[in-house]
Protein backbone atom coordinates (compact mmCIF):
# COMPACT_ATOMS: atom_id res chain seq x y z
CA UNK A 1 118.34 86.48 112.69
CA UNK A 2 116.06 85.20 109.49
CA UNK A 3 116.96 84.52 106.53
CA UNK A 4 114.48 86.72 104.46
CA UNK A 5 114.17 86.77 100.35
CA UNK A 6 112.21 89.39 98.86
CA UNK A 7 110.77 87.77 95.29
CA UNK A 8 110.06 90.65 93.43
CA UNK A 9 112.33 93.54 94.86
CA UNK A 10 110.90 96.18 93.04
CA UNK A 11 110.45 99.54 94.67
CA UNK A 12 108.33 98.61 97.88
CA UNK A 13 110.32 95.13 98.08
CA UNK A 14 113.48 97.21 98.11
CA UNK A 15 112.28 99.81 100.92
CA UNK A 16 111.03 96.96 103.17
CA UNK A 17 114.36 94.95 102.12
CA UNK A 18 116.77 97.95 103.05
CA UNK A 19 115.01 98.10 106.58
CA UNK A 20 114.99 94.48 107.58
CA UNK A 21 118.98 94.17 106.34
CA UNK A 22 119.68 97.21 108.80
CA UNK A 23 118.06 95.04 111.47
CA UNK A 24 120.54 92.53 110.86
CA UNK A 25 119.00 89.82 109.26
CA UNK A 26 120.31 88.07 106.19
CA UNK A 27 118.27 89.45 103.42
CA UNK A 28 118.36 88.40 99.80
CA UNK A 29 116.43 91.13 96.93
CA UNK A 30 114.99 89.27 93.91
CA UNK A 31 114.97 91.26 91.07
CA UNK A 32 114.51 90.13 87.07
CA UNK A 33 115.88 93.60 85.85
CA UNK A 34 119.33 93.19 85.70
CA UNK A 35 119.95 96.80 86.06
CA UNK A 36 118.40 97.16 89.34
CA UNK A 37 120.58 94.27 90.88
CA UNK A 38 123.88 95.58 89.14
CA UNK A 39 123.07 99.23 90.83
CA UNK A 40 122.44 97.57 93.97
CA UNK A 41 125.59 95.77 93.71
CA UNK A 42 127.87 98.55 92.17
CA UNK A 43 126.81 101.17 94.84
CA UNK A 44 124.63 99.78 97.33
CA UNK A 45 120.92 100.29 97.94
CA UNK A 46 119.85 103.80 98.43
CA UNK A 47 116.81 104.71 100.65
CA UNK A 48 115.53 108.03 100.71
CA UNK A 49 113.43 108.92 103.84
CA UNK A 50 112.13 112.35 105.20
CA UNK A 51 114.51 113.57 102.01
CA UNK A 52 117.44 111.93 103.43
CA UNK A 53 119.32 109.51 101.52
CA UNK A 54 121.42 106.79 102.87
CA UNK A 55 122.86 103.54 101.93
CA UNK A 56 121.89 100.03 102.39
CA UNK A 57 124.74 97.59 101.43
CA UNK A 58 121.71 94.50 99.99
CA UNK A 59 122.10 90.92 98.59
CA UNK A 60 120.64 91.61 95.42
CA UNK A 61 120.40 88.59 92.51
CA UNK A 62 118.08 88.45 89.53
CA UNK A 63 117.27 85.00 89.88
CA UNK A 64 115.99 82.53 93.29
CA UNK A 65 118.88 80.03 91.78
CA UNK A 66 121.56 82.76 93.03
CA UNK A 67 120.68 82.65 96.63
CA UNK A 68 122.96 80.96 98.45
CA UNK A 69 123.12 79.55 102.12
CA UNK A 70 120.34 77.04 101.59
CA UNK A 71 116.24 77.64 102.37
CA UNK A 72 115.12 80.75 103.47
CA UNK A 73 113.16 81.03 107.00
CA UNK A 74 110.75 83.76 105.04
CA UNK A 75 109.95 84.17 101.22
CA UNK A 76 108.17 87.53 100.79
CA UNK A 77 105.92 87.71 97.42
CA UNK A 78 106.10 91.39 96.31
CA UNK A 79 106.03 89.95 92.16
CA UNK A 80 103.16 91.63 90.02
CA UNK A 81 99.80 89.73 91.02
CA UNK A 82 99.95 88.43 86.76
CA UNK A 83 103.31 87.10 87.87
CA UNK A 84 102.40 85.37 91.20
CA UNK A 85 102.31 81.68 89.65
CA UNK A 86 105.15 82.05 86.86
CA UNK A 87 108.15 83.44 90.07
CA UNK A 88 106.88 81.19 92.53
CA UNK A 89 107.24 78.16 90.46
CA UNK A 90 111.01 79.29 89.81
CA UNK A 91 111.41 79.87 93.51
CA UNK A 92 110.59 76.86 95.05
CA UNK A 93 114.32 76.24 95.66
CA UNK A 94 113.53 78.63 98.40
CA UNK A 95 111.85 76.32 100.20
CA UNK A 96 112.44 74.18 103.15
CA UNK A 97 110.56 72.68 105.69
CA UNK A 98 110.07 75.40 108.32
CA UNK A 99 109.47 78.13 105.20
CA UNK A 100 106.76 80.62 105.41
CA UNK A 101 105.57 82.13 102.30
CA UNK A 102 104.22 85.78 102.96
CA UNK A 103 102.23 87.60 100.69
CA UNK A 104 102.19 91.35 100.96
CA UNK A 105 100.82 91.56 96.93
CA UNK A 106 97.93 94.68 95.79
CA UNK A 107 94.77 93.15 95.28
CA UNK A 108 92.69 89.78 95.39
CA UNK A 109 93.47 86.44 94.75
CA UNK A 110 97.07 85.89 95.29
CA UNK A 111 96.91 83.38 98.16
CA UNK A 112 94.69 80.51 96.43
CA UNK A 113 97.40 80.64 93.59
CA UNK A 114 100.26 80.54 95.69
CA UNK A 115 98.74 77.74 98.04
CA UNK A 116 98.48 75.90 94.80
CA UNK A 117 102.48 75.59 94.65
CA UNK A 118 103.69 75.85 98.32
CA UNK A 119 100.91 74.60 100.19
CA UNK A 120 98.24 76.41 102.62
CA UNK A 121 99.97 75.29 105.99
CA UNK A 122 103.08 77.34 105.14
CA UNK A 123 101.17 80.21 103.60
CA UNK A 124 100.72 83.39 105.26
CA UNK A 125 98.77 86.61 103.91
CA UNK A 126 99.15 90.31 104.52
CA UNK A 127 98.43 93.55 103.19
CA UNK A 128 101.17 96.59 103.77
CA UNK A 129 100.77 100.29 103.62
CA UNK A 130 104.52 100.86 103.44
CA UNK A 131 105.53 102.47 100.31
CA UNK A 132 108.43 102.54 97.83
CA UNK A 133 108.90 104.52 94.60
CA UNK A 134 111.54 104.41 92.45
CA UNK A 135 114.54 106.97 91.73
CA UNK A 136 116.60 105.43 89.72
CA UNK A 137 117.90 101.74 89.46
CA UNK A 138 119.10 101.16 93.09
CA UNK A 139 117.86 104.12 94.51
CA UNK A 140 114.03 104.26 96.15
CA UNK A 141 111.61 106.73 98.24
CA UNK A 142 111.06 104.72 101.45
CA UNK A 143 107.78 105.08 103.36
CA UNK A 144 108.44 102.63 106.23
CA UNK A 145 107.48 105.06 108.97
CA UNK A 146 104.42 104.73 110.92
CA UNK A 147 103.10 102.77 108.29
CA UNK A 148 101.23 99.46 109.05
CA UNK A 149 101.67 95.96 108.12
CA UNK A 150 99.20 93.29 108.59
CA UNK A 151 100.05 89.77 108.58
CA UNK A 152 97.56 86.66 109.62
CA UNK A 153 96.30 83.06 108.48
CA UNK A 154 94.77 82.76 105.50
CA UNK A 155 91.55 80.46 106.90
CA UNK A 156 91.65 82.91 110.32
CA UNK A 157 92.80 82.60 113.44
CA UNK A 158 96.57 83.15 114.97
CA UNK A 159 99.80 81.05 114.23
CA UNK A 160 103.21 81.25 115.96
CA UNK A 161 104.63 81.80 112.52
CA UNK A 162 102.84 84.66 112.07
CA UNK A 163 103.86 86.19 115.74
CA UNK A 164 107.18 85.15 114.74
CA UNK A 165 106.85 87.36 111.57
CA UNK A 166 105.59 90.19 113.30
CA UNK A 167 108.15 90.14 115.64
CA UNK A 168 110.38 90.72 112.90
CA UNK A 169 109.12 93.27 111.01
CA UNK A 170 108.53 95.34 114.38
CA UNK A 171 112.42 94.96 115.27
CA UNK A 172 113.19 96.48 111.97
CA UNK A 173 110.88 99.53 112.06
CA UNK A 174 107.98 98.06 110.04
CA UNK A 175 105.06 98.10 112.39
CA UNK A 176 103.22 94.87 112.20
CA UNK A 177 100.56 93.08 113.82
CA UNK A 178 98.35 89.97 113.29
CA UNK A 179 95.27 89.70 112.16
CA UNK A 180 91.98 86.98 112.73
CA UNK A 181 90.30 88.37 110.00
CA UNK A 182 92.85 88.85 107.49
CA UNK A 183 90.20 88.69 104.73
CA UNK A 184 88.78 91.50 105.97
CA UNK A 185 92.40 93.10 106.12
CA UNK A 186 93.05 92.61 102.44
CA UNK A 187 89.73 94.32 101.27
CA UNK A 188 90.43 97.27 103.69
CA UNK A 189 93.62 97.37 101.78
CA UNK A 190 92.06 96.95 98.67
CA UNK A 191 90.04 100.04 99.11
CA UNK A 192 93.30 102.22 99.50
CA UNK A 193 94.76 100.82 96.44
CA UNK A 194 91.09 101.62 94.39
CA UNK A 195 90.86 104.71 95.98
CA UNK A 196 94.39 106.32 94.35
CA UNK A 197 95.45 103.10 92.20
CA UNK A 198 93.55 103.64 88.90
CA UNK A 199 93.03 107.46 88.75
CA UNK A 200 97.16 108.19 89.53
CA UNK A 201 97.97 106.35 86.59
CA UNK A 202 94.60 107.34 84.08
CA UNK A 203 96.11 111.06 85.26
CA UNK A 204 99.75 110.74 85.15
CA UNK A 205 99.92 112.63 88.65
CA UNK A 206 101.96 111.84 91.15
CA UNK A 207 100.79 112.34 95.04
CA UNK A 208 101.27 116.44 94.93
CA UNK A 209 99.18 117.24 92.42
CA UNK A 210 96.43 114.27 92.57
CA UNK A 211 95.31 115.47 96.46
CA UNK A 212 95.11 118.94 95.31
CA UNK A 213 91.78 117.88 93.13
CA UNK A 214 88.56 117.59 94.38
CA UNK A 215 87.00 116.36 91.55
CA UNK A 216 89.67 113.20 92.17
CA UNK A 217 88.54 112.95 95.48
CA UNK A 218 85.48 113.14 94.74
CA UNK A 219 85.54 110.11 92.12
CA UNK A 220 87.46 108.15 94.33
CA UNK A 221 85.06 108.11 97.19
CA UNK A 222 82.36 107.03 94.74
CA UNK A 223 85.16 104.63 93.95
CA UNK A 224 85.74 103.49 97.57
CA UNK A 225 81.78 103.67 98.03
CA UNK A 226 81.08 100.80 95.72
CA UNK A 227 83.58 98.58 96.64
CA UNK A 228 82.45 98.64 100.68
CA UNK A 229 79.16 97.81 99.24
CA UNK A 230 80.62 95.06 97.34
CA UNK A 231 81.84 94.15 100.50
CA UNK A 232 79.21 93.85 102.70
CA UNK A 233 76.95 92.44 100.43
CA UNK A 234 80.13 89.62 100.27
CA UNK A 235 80.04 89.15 104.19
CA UNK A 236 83.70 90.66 104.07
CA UNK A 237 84.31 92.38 107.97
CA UNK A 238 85.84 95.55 107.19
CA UNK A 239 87.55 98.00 109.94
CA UNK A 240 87.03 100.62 107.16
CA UNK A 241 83.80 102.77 107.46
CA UNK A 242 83.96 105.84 105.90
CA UNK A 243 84.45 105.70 101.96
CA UNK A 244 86.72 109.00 102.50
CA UNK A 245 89.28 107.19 104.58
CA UNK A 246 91.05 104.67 101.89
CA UNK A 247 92.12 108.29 100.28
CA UNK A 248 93.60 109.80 103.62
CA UNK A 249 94.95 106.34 103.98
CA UNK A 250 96.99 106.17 101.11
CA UNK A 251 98.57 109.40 101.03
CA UNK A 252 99.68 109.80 104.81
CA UNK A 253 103.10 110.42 105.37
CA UNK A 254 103.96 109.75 101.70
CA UNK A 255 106.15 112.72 99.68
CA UNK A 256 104.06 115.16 96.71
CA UNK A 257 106.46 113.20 94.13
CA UNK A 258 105.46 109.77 95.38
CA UNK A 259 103.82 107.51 92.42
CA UNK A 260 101.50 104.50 93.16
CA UNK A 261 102.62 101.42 91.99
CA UNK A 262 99.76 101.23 88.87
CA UNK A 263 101.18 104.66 87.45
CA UNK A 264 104.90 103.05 88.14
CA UNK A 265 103.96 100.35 85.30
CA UNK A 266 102.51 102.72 82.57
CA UNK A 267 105.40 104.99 82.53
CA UNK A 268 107.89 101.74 82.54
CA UNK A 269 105.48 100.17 79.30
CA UNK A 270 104.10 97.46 81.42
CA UNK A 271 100.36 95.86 82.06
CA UNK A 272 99.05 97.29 85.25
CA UNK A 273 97.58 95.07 88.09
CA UNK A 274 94.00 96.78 86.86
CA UNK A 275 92.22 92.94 87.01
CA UNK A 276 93.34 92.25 90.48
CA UNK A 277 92.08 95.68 92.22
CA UNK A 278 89.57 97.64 90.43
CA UNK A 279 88.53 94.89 88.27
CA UNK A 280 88.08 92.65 90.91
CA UNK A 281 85.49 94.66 92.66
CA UNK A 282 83.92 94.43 89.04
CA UNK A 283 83.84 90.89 89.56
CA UNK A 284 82.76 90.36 92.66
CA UNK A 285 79.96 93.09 92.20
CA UNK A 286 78.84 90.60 89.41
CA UNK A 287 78.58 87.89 91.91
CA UNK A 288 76.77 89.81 94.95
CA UNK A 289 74.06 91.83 92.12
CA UNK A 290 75.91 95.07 92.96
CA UNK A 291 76.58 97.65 90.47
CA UNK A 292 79.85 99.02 89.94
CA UNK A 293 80.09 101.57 87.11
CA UNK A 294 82.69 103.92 88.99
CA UNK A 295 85.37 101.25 88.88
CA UNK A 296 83.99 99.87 85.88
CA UNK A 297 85.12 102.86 84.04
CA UNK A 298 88.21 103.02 85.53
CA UNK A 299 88.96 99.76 84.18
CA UNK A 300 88.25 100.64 80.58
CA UNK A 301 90.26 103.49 80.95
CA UNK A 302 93.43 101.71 82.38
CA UNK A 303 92.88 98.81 79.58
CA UNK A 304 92.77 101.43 76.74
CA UNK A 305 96.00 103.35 78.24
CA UNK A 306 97.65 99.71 78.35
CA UNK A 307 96.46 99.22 74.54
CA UNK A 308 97.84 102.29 73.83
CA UNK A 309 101.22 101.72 75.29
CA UNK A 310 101.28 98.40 74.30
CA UNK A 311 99.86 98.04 70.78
């Protein structure tokens, strides 16, 4: 048994929290919204599956202070890539000797900031194409099956921590395995997130109605398509060929009603995780000489939605 906290228990921290706590292992949810942690406390954590609900009796606190039972063996960072520095830095009470910091965030960048504040030797990255969307407070669509997790070192290469991990995550359901080229992992990831990310939330369409449009299809291959050539011109490995994949990839197995996580923050009123996916293809097309004007666009339509919302 581990003990596991989730920082940043929102709706994918919760679904991958619910399964590991059924496995048995002591797991503490993270959550700043107080109303999530009371419903989660009050009636338990409900995961709905195939449908199905059921109920997940969680640890759930709103702050890394209220975890008790000393360090954790595993801190995973599910926070909002903006957030990554500011709920690290108030987690570092967390933190013991033998801790392993995993980060399972959407996008680029995450890992040099957290390195910054926990040190590389104890890092670990990943990229997960589990999904969670939200209910209500407490109450989350869980798409754990037959979806992958991939877990590996940072600088390459394969650590016992990160077999340990795996080991884990398989004995709960969550199929895992480890990575050498975990770079290339997180840009094949990235591609899935580009490919549905931007044009869910510039839409307002959840799953259903988004696959049912070719024309949405059709911009997020061109999407896709500039990003892999991003990509190579970068030296990044990918296992992704096909610019058509990233949208098979993130819609398999998932419900009609499910919501990416970038639509999740416009209808809540929040900043979207736009700079960290989308724009940073935009950035690193910059560097390499290679145009992006697809997800260029999609950019300056996210930022005006977020101007809008946010005055």
């Amino acid at each position: 048994m581990l003990k596991i906290t989730i920082l940043g228990a929102g709706a994918l921290g919760c679904a991958m929290g619910g399964v590991l706590t059924e496995a048995g292992h002591d797991v503490w949810l993270i959550n700043r919204n107080a109303a999530q942690i009371e419903a989660m406390r009050r009636d338990g954590l409900r995961l709905r599956t195939g449908g199905v609900d059921r109920t997940v009796a969680v640890q759930a606190v709103t702050s890394a202070q209220d975890v008790t039972g000393g360090a954790a063996d595993l801190v995973i960072v599910l926070v909002k890539s903006f957030h990554t520095a500011e709920a690290m830095q108030a987690a570092t009470c967390l933190l013991g000797p033998q801790t392993v910091v995993l980060s399972l965030q959407n996008g680029l960048g995450h890992e040099e900031i957290l390195a910054a504040i926990v040190g590389r030797e104890r890092l670990l990255a990943g990229k997960t194409y589990v999904g969670g969307s939200p209910l209500a407070p407490g109450h989350v669509i869980a798409g754990t099956r037959n979806k992958l997790t991939v877990i590996g070192k940072p600088d390459g290469g394969v650590s016992a921590r990160a077999q340990r991990v795996a080991e884990v995550f398989n004995g709960a359901g969550l199929d895992t395995n480890v990575s050498r080229n975990i770079t290339g992992v997180i840009w094949d990831k990235l591609l899935v997130n580009v490919a549905t990310g931007a044009l869910s939330a510039i839409t307002r369409l959840s799953y259903g109605p988004l696959y049912q449009s070719p024309e949405l299809q059709a911009t997020a291959t061109a999407a896709v398509a500039e990003a892999m050539a991003v990509a190579k011109a970068s030296g990044i490995r990918l296992s992704i060929t096909d610019p058509t994949e990233p949208w098979r990839l993130a819609g398999a197995g998932l419900p009609p009603e499910f919501k990416p996580s970038m639509l999740q923050s416009l209808e809540k009123g929040s900043i979207t995780e736009i700079d960290f996916i989308n724009g940073a293809i935009v950035r690193e097309g910059e560097k390499v000489g290679v145009a992006t004007p697809v997800n260029r666009t999609l950019v300056a339509c996210i930022k005006g939605l977020e101007r809008g919302l946010l005055g």
